[in-house]
N, C-alpha and C. Protein backbone atom coordinates (compact mmCIF):
# COMPACT_ATOMS: atom_id res chain seq x y z
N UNK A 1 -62.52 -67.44 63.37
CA UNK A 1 -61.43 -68.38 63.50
C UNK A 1 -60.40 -68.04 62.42
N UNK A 2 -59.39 -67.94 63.04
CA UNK A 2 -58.11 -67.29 61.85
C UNK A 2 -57.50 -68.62 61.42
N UNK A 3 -56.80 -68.88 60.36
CA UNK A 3 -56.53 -70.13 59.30
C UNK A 3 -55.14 -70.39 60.72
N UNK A 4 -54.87 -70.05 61.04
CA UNK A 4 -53.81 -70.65 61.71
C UNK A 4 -54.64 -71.30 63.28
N UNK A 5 -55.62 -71.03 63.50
CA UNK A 5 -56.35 -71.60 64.87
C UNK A 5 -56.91 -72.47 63.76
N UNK A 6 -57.87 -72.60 62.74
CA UNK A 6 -58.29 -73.44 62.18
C UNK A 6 -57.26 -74.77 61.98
N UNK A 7 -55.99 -74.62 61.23
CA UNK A 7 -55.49 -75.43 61.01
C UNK A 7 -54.90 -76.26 62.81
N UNK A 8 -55.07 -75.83 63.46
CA UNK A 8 -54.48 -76.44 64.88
C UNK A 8 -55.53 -77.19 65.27
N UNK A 9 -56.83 -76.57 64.83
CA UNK A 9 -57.87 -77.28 65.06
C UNK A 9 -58.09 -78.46 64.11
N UNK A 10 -58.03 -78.42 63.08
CA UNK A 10 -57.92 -79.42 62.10
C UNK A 10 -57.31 -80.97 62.09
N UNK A 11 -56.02 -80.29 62.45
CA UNK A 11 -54.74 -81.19 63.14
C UNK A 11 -55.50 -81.96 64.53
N UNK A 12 -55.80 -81.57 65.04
CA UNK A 12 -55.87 -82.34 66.51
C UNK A 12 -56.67 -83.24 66.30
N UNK A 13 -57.99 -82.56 65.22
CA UNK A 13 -59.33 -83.10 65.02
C UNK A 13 -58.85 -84.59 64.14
N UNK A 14 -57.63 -84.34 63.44
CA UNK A 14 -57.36 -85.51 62.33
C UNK A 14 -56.92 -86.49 63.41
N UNK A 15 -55.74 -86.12 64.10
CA UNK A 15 -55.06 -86.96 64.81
C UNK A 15 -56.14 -88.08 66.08
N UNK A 16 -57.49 -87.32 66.61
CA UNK A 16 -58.43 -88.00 67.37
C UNK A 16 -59.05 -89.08 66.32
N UNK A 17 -59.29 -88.45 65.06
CA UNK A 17 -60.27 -89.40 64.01
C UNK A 17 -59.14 -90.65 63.30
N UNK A 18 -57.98 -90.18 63.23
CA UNK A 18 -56.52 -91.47 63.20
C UNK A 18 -56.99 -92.83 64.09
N UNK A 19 -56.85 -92.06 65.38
CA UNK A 19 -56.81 -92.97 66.76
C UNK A 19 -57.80 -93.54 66.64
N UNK A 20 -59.33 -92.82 66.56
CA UNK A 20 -60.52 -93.65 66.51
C UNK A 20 -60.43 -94.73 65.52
N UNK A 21 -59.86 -94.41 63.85
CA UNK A 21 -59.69 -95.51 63.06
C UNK A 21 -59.09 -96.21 62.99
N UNK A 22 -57.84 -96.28 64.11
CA UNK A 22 -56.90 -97.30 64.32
C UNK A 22 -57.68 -98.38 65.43
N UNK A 23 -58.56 -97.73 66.00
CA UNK A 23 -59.15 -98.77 67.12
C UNK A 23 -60.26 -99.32 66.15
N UNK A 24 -61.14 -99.11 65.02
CA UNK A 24 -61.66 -100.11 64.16
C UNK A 24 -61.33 -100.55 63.71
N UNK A 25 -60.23 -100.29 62.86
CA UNK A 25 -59.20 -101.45 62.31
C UNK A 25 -58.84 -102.54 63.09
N UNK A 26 -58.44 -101.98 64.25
CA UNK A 26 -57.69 -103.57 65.25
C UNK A 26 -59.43 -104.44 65.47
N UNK A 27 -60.57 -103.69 65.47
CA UNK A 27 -61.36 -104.03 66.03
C UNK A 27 -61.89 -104.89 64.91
N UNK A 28 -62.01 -104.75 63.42
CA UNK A 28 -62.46 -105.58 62.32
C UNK A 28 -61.18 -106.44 62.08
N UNK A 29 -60.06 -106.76 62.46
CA UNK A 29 -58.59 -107.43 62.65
C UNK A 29 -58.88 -108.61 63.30
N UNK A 30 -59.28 -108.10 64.67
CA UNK A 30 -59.47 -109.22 65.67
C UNK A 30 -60.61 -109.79 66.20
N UNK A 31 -61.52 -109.46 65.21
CA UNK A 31 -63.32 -110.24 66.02
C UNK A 31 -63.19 -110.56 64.79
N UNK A 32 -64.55 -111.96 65.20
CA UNK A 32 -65.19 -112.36 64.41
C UNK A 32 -66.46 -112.35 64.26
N UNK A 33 -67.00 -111.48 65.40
CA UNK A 33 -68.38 -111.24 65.33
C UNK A 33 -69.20 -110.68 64.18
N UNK A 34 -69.90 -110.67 62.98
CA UNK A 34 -70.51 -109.66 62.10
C UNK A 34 -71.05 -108.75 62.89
N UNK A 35 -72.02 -108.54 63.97
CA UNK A 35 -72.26 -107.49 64.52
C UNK A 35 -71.09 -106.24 64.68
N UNK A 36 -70.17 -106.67 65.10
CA UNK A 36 -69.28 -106.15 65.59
C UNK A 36 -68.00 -105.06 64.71
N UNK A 37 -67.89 -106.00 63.64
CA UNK A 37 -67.69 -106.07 62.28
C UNK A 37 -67.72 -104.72 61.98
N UNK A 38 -69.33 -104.93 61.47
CA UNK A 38 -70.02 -103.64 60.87
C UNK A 38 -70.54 -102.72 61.72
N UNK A 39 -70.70 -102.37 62.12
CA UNK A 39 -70.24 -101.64 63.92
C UNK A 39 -68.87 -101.01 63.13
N UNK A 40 -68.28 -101.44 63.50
CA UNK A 40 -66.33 -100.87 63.13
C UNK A 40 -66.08 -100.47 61.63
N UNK A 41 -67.02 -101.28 60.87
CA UNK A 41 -66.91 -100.28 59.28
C UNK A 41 -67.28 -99.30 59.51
N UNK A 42 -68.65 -98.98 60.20
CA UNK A 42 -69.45 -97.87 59.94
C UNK A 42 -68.45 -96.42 60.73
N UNK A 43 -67.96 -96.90 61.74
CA UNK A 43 -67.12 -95.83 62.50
C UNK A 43 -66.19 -95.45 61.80
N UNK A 44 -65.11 -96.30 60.99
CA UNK A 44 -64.62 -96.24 59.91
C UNK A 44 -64.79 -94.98 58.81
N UNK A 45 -65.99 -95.37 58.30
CA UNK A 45 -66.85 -94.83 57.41
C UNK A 45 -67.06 -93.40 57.33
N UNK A 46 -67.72 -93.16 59.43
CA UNK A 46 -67.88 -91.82 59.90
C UNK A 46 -66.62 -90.59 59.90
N UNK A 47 -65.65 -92.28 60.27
CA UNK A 47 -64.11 -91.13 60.63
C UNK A 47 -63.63 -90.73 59.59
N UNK A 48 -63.87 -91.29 58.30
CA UNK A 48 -63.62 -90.79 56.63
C UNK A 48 -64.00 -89.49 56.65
N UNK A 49 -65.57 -89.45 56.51
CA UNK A 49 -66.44 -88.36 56.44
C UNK A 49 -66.09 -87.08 57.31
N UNK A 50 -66.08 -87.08 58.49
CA UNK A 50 -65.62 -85.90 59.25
C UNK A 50 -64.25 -85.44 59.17
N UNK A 51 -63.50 -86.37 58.82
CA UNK A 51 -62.12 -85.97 58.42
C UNK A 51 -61.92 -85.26 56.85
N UNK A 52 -62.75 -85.83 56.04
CA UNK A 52 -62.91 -84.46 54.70
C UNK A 52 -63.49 -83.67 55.08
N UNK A 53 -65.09 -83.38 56.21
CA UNK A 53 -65.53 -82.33 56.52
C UNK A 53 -64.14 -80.74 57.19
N UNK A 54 -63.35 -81.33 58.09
CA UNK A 54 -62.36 -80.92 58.64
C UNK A 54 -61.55 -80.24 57.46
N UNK A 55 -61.06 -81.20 57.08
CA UNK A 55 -60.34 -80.22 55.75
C UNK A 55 -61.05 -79.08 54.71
N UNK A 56 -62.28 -79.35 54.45
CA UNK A 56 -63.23 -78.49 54.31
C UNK A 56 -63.11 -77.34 54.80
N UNK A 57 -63.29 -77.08 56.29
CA UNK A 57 -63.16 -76.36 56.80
C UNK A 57 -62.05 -75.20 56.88
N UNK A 58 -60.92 -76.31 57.12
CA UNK A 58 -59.55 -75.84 57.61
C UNK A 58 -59.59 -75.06 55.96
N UNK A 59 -59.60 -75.26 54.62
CA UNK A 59 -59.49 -74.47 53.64
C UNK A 59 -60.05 -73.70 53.24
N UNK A 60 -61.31 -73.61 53.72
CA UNK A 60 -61.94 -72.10 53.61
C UNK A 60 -61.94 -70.99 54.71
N UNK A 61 -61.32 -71.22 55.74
CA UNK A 61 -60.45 -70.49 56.39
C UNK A 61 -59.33 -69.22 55.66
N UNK A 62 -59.78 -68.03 56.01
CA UNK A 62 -59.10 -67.63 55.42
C UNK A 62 -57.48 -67.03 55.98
N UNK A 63 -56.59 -66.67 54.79
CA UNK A 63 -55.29 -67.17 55.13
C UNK A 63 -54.74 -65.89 56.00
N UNK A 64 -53.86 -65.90 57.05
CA UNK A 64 -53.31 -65.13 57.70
C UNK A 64 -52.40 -63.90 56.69
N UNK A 65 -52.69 -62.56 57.58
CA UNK A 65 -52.23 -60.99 56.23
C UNK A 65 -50.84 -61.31 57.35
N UNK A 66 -49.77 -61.27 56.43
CA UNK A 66 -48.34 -60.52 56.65
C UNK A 66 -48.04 -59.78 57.46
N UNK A 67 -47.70 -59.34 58.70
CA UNK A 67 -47.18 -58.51 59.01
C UNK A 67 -46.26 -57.52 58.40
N UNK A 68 -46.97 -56.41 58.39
CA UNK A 68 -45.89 -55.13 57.30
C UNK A 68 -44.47 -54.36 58.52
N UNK A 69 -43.30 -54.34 58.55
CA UNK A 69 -42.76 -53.08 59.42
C UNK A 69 -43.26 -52.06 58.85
N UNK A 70 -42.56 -50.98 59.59
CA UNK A 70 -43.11 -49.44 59.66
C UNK A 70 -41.79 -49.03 58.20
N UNK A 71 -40.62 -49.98 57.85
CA UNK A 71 -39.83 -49.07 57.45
C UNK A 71 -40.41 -49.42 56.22
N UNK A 72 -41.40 -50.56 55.57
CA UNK A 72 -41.30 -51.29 54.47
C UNK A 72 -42.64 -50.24 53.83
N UNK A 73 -43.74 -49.48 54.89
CA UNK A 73 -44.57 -48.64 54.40
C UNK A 73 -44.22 -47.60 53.67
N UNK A 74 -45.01 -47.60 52.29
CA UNK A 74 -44.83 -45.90 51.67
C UNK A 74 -44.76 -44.75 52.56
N UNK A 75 -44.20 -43.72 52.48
CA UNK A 75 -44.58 -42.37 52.95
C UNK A 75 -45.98 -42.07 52.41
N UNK A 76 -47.01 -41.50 53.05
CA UNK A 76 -47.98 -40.72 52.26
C UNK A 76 -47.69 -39.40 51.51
N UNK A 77 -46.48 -39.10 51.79
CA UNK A 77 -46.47 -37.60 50.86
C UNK A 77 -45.04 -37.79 50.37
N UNK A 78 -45.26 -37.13 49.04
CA UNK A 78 -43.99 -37.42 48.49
C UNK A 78 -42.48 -36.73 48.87
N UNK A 79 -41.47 -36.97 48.74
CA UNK A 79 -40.65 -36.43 48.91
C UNK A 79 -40.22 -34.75 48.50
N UNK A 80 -40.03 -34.05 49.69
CA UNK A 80 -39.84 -32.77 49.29
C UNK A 80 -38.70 -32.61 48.72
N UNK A 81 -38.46 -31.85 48.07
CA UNK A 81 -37.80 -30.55 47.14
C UNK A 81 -36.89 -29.27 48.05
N UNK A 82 -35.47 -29.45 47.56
CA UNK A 82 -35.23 -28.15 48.36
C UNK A 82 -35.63 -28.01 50.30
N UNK A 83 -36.33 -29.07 51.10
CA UNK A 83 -36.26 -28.98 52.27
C UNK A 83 -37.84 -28.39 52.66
N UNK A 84 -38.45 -28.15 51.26
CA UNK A 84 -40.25 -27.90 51.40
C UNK A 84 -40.99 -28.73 51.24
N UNK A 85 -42.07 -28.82 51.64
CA UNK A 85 -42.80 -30.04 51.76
C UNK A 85 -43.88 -29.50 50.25
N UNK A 86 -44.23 -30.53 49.81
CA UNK A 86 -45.28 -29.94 49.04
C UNK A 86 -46.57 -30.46 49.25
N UNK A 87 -47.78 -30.05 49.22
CA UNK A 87 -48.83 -30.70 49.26
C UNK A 87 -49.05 -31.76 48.15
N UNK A 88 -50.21 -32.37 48.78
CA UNK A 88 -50.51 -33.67 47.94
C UNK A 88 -51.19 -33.01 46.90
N UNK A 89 -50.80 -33.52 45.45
CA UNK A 89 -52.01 -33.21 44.48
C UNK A 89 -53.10 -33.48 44.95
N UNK A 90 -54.74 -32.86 44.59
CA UNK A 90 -55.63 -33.66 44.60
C UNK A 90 -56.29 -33.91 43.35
N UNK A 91 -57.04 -35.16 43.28
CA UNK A 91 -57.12 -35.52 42.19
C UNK A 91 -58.59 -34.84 40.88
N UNK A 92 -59.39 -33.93 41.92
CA UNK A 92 -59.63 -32.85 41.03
C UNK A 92 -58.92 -31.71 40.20
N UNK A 93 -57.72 -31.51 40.50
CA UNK A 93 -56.83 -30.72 40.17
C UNK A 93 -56.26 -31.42 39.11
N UNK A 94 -55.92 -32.76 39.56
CA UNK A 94 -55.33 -33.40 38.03
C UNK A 94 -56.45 -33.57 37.11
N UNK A 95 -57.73 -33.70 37.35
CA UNK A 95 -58.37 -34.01 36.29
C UNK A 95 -58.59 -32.83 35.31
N UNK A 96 -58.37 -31.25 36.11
CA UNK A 96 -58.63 -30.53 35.29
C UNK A 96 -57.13 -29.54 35.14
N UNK A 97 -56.33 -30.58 35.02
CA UNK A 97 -55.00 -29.85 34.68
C UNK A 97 -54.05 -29.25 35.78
N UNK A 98 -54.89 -29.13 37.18
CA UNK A 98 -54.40 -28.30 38.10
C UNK A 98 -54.81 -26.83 37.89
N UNK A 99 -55.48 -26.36 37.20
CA UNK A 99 -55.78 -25.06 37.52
C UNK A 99 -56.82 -24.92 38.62
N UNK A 100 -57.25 -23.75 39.07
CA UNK A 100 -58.33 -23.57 39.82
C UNK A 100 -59.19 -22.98 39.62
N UNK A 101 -59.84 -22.39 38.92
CA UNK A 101 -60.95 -22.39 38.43
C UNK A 101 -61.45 -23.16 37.43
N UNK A 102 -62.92 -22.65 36.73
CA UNK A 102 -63.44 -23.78 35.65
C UNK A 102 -62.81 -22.84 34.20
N UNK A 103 -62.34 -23.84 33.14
CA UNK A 103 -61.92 -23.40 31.56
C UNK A 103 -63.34 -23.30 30.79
């Protein structure tokens, strides 16, 4: 799941657990039943809990890489000289000065 499907998922997931806690609220608002009551805390309670689980989630998601263009990439080889290309150093050569054999 890429952080940008996560977060869509997140979102929808908040906005269902909103709705559910807006219908316990009206529901501990307008009864007077205790059964009923606590019944509607506890959903309450649940819709707390899964809604930090969600964010949980949605942040360890990790974050979407940049799109690079082609013009913003290095060249791999450096710029030639005079219209010749030169080969790449390699980095045994720098370690021993560039010569080719052993000193």
């Amino acid at each position: 799941m890429t952080q940008v499907q996560a977060q869509t998922w997140c979102d929808r997931l908040q906005a269902k657990l909103m709705a559910a806690l807006d219908a316990a609220w009206e529901t501990i608002a307008n009864s007077d039943d205790p059964d009923l009551i606590k019944r509607a805390r506890e959903r309450a309670k649940a819709c707390g809990e899964f809604a930090a689980h969600a964010r949980k989630i949605a942040a360890m998601s990790p974050a979407p890489k940049a799109a690079r263009s082609l013009s913003a990439m290095p060249s791999p080889l450096p710029a030639a000289e005079n219209g010749r290309e030169t080969p790449p150093a390699r980095a045994i050569h720098r370690l021993k000065g560039g010569g080719r054999g052993r000193r």
